[in-house]
C-alpha atoms as a PDB file:
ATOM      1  CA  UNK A   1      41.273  73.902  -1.870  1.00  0.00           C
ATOM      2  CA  UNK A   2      38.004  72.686  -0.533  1.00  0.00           C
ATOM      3  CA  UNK A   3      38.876  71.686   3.442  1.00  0.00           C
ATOM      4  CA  UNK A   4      36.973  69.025   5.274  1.00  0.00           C
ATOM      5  CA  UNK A   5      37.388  67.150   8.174  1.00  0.00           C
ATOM      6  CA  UNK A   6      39.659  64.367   7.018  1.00  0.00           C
ATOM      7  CA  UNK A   7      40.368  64.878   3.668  1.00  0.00           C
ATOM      8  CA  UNK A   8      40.590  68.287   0.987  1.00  0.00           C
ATOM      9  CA  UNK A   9      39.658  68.230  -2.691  1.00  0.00           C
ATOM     10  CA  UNK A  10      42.153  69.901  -4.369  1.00  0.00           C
ATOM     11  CA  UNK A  11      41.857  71.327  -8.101  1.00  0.00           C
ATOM     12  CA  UNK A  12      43.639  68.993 -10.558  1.00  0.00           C
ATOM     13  CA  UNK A  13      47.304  70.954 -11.547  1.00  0.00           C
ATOM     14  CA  UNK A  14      49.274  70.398 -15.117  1.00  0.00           C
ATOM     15  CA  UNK A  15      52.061  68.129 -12.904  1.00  0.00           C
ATOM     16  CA  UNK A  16      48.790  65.493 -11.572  1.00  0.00           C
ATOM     17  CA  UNK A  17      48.139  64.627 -15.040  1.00  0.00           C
ATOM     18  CA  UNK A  18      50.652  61.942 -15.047  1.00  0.00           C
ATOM     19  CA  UNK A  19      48.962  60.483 -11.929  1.00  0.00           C
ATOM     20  CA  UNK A  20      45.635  61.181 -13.936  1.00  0.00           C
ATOM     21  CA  UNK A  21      46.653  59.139 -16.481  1.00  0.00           C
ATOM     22  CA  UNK A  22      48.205  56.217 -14.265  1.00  0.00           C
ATOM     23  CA  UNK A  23      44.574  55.994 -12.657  1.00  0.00           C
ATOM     24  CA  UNK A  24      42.644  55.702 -15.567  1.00  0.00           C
ATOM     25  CA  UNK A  25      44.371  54.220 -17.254  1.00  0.00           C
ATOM     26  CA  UNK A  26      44.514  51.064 -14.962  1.00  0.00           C
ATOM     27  CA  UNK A  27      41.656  48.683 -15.183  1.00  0.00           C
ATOM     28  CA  UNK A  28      41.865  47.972 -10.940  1.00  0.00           C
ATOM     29  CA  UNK A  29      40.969  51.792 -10.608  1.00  0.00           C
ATOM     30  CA  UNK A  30      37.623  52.222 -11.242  1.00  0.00           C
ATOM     31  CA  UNK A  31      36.950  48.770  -9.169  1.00  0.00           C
ATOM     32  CA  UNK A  32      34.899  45.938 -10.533  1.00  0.00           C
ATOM     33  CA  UNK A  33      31.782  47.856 -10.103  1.00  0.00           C
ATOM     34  CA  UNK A  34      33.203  50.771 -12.590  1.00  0.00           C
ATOM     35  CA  UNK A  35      33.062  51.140 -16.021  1.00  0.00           C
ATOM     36  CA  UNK A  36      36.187  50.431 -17.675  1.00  0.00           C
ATOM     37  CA  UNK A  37      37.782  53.745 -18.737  1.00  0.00           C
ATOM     38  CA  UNK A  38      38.764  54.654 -21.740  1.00  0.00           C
ATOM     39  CA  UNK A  39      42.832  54.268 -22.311  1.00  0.00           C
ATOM     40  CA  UNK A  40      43.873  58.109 -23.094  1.00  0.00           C
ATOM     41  CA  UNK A  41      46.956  59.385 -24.220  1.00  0.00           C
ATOM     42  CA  UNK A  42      49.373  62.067 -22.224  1.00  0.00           C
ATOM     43  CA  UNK A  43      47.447  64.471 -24.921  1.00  0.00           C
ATOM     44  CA  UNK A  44      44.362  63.637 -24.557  1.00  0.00           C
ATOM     45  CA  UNK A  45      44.049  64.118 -20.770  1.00  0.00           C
ATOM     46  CA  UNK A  46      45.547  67.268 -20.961  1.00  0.00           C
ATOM     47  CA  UNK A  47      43.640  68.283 -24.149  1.00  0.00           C
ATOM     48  CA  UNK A  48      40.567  67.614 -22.154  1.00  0.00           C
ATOM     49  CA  UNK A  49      42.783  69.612 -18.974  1.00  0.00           C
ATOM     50  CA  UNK A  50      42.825  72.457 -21.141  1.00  0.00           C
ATOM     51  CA  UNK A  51      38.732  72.431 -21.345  1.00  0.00           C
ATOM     52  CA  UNK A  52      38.410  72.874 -17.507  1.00  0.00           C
ATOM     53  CA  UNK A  53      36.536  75.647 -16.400  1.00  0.00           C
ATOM     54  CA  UNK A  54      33.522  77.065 -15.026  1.00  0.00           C
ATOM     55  CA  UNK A  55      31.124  74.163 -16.362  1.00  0.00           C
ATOM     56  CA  UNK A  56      33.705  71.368 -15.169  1.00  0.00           C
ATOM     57  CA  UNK A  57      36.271  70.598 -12.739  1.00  0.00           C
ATOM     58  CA  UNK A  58      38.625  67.945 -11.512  1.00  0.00           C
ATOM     59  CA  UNK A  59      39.584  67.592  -8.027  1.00  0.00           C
ATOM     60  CA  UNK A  60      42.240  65.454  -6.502  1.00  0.00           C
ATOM     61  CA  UNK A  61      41.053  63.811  -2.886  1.00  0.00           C
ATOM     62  CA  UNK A  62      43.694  63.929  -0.752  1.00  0.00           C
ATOM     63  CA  UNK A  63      44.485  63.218   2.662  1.00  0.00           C
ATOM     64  CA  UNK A  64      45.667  65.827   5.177  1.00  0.00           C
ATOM     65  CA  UNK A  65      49.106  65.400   4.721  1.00  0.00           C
ATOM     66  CA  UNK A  66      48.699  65.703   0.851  1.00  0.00           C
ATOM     67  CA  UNK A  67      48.527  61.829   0.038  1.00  0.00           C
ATOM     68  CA  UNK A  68      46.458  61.354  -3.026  1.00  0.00           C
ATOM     69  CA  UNK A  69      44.079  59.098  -2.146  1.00  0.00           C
ATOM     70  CA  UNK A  70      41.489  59.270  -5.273  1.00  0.00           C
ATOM     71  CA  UNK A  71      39.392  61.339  -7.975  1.00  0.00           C
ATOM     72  CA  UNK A  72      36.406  62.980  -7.710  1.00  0.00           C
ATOM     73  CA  UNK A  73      34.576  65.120 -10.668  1.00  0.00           C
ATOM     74  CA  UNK A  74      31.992  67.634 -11.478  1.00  0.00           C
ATOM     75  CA  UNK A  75      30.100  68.976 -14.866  1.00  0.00           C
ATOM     76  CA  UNK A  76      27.407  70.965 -15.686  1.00  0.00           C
ATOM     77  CA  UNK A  77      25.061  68.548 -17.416  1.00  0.00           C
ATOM     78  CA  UNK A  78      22.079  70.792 -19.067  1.00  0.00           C
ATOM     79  CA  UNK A  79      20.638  73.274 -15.697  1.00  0.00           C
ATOM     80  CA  UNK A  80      22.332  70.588 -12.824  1.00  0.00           C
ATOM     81  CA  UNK A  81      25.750  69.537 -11.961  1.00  0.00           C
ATOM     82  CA  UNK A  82      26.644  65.804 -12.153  1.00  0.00           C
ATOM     83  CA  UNK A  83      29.639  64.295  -9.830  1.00  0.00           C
ATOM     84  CA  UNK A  84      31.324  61.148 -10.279  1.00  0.00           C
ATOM     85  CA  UNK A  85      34.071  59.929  -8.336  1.00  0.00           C
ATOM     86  CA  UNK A  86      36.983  56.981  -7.661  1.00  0.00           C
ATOM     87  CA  UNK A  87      39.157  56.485  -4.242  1.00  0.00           C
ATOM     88  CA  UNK A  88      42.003  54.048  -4.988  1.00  0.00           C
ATOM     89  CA  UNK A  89      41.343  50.269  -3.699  1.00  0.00           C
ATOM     90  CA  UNK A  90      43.132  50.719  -0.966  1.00  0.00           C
ATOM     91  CA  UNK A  91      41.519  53.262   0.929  1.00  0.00           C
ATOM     92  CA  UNK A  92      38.064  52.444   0.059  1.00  0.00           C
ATOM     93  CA  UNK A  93      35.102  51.303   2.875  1.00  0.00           C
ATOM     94  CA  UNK A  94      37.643  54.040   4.986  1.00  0.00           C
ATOM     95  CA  UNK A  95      34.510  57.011   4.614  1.00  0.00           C
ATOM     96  CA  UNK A  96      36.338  59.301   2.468  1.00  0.00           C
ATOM     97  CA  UNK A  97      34.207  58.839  -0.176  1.00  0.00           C
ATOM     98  CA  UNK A  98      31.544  59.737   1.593  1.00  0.00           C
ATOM     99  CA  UNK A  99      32.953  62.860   3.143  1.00  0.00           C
ATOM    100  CA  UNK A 100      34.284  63.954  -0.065  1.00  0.00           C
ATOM    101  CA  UNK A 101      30.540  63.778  -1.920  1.00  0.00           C
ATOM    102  CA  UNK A 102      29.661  65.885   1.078  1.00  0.00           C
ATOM    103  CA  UNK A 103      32.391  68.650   0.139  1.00  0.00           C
ATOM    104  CA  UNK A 104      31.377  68.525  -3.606  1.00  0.00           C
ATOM    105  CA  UNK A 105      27.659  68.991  -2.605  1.00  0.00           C
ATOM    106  CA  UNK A 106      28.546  71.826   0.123  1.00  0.00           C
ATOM    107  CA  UNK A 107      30.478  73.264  -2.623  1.00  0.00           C
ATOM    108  CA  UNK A 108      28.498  73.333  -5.645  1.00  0.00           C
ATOM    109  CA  UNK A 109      25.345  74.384  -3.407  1.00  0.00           C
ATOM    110  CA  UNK A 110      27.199  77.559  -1.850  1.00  0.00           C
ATOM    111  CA  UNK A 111      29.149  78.508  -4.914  1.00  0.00           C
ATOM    112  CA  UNK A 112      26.567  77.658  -8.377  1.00  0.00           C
ATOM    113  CA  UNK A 113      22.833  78.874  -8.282  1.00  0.00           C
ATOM    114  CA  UNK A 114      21.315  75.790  -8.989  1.00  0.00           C
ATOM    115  CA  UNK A 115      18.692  73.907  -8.173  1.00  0.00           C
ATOM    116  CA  UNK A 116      19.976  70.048  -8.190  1.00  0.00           C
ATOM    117  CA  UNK A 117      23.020  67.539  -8.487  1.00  0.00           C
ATOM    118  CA  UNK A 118      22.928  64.506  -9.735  1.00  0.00           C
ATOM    119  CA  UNK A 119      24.945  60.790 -10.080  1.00  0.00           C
ATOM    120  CA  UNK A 120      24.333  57.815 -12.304  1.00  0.00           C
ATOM    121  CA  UNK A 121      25.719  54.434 -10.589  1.00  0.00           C
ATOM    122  CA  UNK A 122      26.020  51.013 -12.035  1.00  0.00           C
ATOM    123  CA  UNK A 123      23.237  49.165 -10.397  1.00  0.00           C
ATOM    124  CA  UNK A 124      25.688  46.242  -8.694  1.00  0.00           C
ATOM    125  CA  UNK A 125      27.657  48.894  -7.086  1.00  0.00           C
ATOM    126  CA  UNK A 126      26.147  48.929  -3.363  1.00  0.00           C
ATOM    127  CA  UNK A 127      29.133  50.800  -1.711  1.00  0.00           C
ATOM    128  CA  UNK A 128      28.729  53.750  -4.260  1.00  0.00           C
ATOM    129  CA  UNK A 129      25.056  53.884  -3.189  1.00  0.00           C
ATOM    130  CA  UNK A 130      25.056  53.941   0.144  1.00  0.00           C
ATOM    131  CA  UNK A 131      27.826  56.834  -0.320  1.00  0.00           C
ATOM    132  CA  UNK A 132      24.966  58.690  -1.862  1.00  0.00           C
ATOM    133  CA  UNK A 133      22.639  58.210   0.226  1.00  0.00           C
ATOM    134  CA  UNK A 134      24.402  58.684   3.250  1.00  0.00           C
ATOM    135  CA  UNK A 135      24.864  62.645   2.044  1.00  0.00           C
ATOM    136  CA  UNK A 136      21.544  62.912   1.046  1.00  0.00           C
ATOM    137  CA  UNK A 137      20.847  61.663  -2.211  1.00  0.00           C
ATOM    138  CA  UNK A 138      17.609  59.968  -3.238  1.00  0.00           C
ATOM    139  CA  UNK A 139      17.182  57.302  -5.841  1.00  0.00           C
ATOM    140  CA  UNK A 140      15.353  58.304  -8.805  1.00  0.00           C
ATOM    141  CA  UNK A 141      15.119  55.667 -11.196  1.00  0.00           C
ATOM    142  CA  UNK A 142      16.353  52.984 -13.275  1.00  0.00           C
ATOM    143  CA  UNK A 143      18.221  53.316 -16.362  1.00  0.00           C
ATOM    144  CA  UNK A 144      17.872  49.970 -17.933  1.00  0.00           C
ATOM    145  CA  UNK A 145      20.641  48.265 -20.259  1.00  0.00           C
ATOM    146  CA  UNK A 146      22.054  51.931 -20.128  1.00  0.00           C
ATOM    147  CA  UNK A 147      25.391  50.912 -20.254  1.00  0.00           C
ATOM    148  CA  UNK A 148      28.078  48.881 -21.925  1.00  0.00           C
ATOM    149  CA  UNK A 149      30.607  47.659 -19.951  1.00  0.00           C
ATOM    150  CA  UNK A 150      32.625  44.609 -19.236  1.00  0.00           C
ATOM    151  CA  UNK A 151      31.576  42.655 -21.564  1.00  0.00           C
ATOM    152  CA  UNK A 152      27.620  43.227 -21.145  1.00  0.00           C
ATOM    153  CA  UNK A 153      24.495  45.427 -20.780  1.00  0.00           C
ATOM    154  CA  UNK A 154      24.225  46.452 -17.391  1.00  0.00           C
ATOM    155  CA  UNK A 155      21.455  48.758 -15.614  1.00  0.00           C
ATOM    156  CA  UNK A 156      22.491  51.977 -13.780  1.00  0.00           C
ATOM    157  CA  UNK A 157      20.829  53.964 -11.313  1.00  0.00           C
ATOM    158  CA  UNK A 158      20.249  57.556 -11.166  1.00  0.00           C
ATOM    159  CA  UNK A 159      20.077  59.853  -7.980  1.00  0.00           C
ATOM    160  CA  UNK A 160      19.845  63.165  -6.986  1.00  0.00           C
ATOM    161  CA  UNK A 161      19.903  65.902  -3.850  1.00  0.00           C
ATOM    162  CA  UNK A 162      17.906  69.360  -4.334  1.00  0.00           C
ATOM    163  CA  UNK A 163      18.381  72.277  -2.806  1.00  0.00           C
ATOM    164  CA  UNK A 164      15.610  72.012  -0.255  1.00  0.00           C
ATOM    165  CA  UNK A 165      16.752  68.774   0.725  1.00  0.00           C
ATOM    166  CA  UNK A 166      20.311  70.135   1.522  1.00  0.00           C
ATOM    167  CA  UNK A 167      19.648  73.532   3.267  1.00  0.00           C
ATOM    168  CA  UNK A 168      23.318  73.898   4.856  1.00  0.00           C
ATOM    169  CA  UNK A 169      26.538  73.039   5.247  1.00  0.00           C
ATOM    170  CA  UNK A 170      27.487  69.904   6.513  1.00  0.00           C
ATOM    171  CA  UNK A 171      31.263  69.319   6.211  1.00  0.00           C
ATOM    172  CA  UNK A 172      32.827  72.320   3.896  1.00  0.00           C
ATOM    173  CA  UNK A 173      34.994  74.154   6.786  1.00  0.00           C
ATOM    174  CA  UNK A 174      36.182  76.772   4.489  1.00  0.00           C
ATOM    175  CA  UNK A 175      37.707  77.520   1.122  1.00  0.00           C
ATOM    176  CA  UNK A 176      41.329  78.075   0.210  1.00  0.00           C
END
């Protein structure tokens, strides 16, 4: 478990798939500023479980009495890691997000030898930016008409932290 201040990320177990699929498969999760996500079966989550390893990982956030509050993931995408995450309505705007991106960065920086991470946002979604940038992320472009989703073309943004602008630590306490 990856310990922070307010909230852990905790690798995704077999028994949270159900809860996986409950998430995702509800169009309110992702928020109107999400893509809509595909509508998996039972098997295909946990087919896609069963490909977790070292070049991708799921992580639960959860409060510090265990409440599961939201997603959060990370991949190796070609020589960088790329993170996505989702907190469930109700305990969005609350800074776990942000706090959480912090872990994953902390995490991936101590634990991978790499020299970047990286996260593509839909260009309407202002909370999801400022999430990044309050950790450290810059903006690095524009990905124009990149993406399909509700119903129209819509632009997404692309940001990134590197190693030199990390340096340390900020919230990881320790590893469990």
């Amino acid at each position: 478990m990856l310990e922070g201040k307010n909230i852990n990320l905790r690798v995704v177990e077999k028994e949270d798939l159900p809860l996986l699929q409950e998430w995702w498969n509800d169009p309110n999760f992702a928020g109107i500023y999400n893509p809509l996500l595909v509508q998996e079966s039972r098997v295909d989550i946990e087919k896609d479980y069963e490909k977790l390893g070292s070049e991708k990982a799921w992580f639960l956030i959860t409060k510090k009495d265990g409440t599961r509050i939201g997603y959060f993931g990370v991949g190796l995408v070609g020589p960088y890691w790329e993170i996505g995450y989702v907190l469930i309505p109700s305990e969005r705007g609350k800074g776990y997000c942000t706090e959480a991106t912090q872990i994953a960065v902390d995490y991936l920086f101590m634990s991978k030898n790499i020299a970047r991470i990286q996260a593509i946002t839909l260009s309407e979604n202002i909370a999801s930016q400022k999430v990044l940038e309050k950790v450290g992320f810059k903006k690095e472009g524009t990905l124009r008409s990149s993406l399909f989703t509700r119903g129209k073309w819509t632009d997404e943004y692309i940001y990134s932290i590197i190693r030199e602008e990390w340096k340390e630590p900020k919230v990881l306490t320790k590893t469990a």
